[in-house]
C-alpha atoms as a PDB file:
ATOM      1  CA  UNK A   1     -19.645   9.639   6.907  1.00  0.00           C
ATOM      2  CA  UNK A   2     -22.857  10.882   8.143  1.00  0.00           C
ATOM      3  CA  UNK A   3     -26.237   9.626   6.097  1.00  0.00           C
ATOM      4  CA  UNK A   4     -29.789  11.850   5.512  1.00  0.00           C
ATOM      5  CA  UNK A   5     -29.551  15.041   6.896  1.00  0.00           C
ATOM      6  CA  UNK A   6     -32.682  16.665   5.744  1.00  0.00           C
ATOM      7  CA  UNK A   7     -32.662  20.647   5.339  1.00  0.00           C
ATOM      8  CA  UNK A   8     -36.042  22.375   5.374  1.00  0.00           C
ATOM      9  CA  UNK A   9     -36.137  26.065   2.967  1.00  0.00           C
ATOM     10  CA  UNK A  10     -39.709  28.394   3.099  1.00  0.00           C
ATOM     11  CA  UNK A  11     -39.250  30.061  -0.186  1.00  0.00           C
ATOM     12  CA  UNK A  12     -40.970  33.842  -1.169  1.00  0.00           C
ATOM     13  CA  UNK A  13     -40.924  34.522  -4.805  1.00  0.00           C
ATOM     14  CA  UNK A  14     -41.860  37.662  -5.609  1.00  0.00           C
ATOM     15  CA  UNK A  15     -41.975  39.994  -8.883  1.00  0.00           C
ATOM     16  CA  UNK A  16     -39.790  43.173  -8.937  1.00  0.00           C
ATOM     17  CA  UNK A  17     -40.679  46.158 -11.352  1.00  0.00           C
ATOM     18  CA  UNK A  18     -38.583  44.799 -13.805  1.00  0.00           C
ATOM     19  CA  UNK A  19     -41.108  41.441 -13.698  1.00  0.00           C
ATOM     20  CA  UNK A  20     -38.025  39.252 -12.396  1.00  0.00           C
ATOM     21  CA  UNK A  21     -39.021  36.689  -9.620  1.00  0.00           C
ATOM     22  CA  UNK A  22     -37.019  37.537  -6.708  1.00  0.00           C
ATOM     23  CA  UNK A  23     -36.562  34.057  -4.738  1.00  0.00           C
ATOM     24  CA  UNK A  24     -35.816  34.754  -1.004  1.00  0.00           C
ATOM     25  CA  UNK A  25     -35.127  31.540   1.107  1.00  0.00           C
ATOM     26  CA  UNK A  26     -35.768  31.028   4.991  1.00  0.00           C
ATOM     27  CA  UNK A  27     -34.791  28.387   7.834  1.00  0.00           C
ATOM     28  CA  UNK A  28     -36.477  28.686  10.889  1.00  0.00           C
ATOM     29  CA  UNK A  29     -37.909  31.994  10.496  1.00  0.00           C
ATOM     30  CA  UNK A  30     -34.792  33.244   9.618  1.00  0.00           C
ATOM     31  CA  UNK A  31     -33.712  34.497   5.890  1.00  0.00           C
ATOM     32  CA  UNK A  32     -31.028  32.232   4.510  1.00  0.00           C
ATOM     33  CA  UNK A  33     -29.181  31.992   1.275  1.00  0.00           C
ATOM     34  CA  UNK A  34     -30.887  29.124   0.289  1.00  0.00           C
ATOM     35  CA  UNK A  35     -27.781  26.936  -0.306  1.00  0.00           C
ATOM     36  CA  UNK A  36     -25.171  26.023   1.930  1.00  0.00           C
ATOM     37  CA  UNK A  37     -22.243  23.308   2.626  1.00  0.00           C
ATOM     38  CA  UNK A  38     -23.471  19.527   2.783  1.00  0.00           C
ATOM     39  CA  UNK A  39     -21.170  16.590   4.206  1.00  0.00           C
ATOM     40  CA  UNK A  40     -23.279  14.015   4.974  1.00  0.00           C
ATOM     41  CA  UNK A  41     -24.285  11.696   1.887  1.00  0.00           C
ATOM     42  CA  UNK A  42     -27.975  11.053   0.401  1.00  0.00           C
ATOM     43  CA  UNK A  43     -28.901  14.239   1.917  1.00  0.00           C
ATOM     44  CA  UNK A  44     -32.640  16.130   1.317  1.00  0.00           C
ATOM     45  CA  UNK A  45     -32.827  19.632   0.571  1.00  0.00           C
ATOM     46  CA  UNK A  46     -36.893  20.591   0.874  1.00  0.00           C
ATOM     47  CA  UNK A  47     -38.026  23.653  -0.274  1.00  0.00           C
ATOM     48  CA  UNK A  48     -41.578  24.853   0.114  1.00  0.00           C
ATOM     49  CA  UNK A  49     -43.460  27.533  -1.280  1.00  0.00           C
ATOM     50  CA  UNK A  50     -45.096  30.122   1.733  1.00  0.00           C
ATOM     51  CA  UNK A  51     -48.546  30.310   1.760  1.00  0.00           C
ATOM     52  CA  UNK A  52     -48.731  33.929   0.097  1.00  0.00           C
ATOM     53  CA  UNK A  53     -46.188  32.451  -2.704  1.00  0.00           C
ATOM     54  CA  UNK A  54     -48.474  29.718  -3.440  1.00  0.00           C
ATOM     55  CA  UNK A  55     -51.749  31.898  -3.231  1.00  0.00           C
ATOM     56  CA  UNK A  56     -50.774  33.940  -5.557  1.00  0.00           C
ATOM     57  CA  UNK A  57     -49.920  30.855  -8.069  1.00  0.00           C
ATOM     58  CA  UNK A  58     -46.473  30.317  -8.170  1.00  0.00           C
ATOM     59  CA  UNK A  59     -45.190  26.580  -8.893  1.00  0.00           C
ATOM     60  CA  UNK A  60     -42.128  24.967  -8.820  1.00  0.00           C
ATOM     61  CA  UNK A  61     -41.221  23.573 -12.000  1.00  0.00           C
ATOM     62  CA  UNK A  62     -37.824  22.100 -11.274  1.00  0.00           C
ATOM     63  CA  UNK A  63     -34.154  22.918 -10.752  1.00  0.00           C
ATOM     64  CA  UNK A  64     -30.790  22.823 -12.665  1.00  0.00           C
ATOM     65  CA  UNK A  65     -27.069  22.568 -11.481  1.00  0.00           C
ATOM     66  CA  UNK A  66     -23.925  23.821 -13.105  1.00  0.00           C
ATOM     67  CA  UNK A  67     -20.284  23.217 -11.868  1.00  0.00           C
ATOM     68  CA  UNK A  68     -18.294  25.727 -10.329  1.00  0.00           C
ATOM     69  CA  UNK A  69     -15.788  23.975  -9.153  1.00  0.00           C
ATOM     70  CA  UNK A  70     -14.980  20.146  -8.758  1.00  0.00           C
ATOM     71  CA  UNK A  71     -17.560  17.712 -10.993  1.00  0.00           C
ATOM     72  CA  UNK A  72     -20.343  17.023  -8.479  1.00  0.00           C
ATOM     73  CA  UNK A  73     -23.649  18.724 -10.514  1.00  0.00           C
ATOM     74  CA  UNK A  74     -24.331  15.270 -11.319  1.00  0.00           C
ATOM     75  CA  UNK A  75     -24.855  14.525  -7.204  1.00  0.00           C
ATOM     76  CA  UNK A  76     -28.052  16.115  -7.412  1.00  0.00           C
ATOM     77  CA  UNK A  77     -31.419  15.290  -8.297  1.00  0.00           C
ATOM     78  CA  UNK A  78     -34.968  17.770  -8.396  1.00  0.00           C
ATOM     79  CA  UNK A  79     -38.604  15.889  -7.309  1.00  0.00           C
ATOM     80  CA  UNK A  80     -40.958  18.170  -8.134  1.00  0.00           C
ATOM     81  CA  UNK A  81     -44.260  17.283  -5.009  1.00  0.00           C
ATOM     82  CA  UNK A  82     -47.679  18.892  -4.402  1.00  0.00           C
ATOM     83  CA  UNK A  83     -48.265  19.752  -7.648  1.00  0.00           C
ATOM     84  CA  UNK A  84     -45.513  22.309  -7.759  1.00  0.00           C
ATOM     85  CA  UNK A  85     -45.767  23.439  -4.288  1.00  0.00           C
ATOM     86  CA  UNK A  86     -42.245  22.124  -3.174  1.00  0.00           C
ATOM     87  CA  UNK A  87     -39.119  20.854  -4.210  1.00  0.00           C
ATOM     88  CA  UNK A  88     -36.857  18.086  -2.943  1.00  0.00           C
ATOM     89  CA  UNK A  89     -33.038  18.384  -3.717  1.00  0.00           C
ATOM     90  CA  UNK A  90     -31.195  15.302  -3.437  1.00  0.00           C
ATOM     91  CA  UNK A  91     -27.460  15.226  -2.682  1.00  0.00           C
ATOM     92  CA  UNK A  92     -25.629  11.861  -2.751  1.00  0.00           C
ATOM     93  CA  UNK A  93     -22.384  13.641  -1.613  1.00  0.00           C
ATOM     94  CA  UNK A  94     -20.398  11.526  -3.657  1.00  0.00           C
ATOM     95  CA  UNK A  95     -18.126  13.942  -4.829  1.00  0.00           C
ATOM     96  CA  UNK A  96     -16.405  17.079  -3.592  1.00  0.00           C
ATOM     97  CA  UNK A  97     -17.615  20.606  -5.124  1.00  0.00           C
ATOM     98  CA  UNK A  98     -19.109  23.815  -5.708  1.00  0.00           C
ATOM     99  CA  UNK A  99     -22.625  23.601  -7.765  1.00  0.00           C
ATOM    100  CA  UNK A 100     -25.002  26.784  -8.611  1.00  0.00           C
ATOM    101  CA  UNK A 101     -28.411  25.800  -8.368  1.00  0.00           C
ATOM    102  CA  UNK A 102     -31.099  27.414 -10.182  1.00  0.00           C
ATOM    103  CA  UNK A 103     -34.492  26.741  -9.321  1.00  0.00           C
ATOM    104  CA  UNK A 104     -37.516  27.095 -12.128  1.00  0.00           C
ATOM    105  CA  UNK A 105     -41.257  28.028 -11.375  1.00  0.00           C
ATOM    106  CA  UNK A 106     -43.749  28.845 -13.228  1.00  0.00           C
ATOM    107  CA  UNK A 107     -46.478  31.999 -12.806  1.00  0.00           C
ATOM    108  CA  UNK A 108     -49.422  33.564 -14.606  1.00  0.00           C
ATOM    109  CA  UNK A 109     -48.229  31.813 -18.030  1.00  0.00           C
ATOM    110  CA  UNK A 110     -44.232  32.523 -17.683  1.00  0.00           C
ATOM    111  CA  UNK A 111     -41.434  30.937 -16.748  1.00  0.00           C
ATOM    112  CA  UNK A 112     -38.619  32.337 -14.403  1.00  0.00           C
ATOM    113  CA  UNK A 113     -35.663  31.381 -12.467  1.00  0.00           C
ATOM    114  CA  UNK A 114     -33.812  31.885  -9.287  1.00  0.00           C
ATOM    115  CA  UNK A 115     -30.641  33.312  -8.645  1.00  0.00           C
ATOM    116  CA  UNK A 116     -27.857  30.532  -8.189  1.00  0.00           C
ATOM    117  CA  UNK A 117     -27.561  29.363  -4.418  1.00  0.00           C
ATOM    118  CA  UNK A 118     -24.175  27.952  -4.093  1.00  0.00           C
ATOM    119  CA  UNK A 119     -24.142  24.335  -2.622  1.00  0.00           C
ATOM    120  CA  UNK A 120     -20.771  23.389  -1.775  1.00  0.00           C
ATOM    121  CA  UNK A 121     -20.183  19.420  -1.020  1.00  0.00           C
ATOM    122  CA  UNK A 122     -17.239  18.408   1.481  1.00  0.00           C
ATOM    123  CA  UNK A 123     -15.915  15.528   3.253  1.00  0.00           C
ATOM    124  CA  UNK A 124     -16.821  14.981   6.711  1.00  0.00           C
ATOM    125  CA  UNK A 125     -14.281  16.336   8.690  1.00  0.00           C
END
């Protein structure tokens, strides 16, 4: 099995007129769902707030999994770095599964979540 595959996420947040952050994700320039399918082990997810995100005072907080399918939540552990301007995601890949992954920041005194990006762990094939 592969090791350390890092995957790199620029993340907008954003309020909507309802004053619910809006998370959009982006890989290369390119807008992305934000999770994805991993199959090598001990694998990084980084995500980084954009520069207008982080100007206007957003901070990452940290994140929270919940199994879908399969038991492999516990695979994955949130570092919050630069004060709250990123997030690593760790993924042992130990075990097969679908986790939602909801990320927490904090702006202008309130809390607020993402919506869940799926992360689905697999064997190599």
């Amino acid at each position: 099995m592969s090791e350390k595959k890092t995957y790199n996420f620029t993340v907008n947040i954003a309020l909507n007129s309802n004053n619910e952050a809006i998370f959009t994700y982006f890989q290369n320039g390119q807008e992305v769902s934000g999770g994805g399918t991993v199959k090598e082990r001990n694998s990084l997810g980084i995500y980084t707030l954009n520069e207008a995100t982080a100007a206007k005072g957003f901070k990452f907080t940290g994140a929270k999994f919940t199994n879908l399918e399969g038991n492999c939540a516990q695979d994955f552990t949130p570092t919050v770095i630069d004060n709250g301007l990123a997030i690593h995601i760790t993924d042992s890949d130990e075990n097969k599964g679908i986790v939602c992954m909801v990320f927490t920041v904090h702006y202008n005194g309130n809390n607020y979540e993402s919506a869940d990006p799926q992360i689905i762990n697999k064997e190599e094939d």
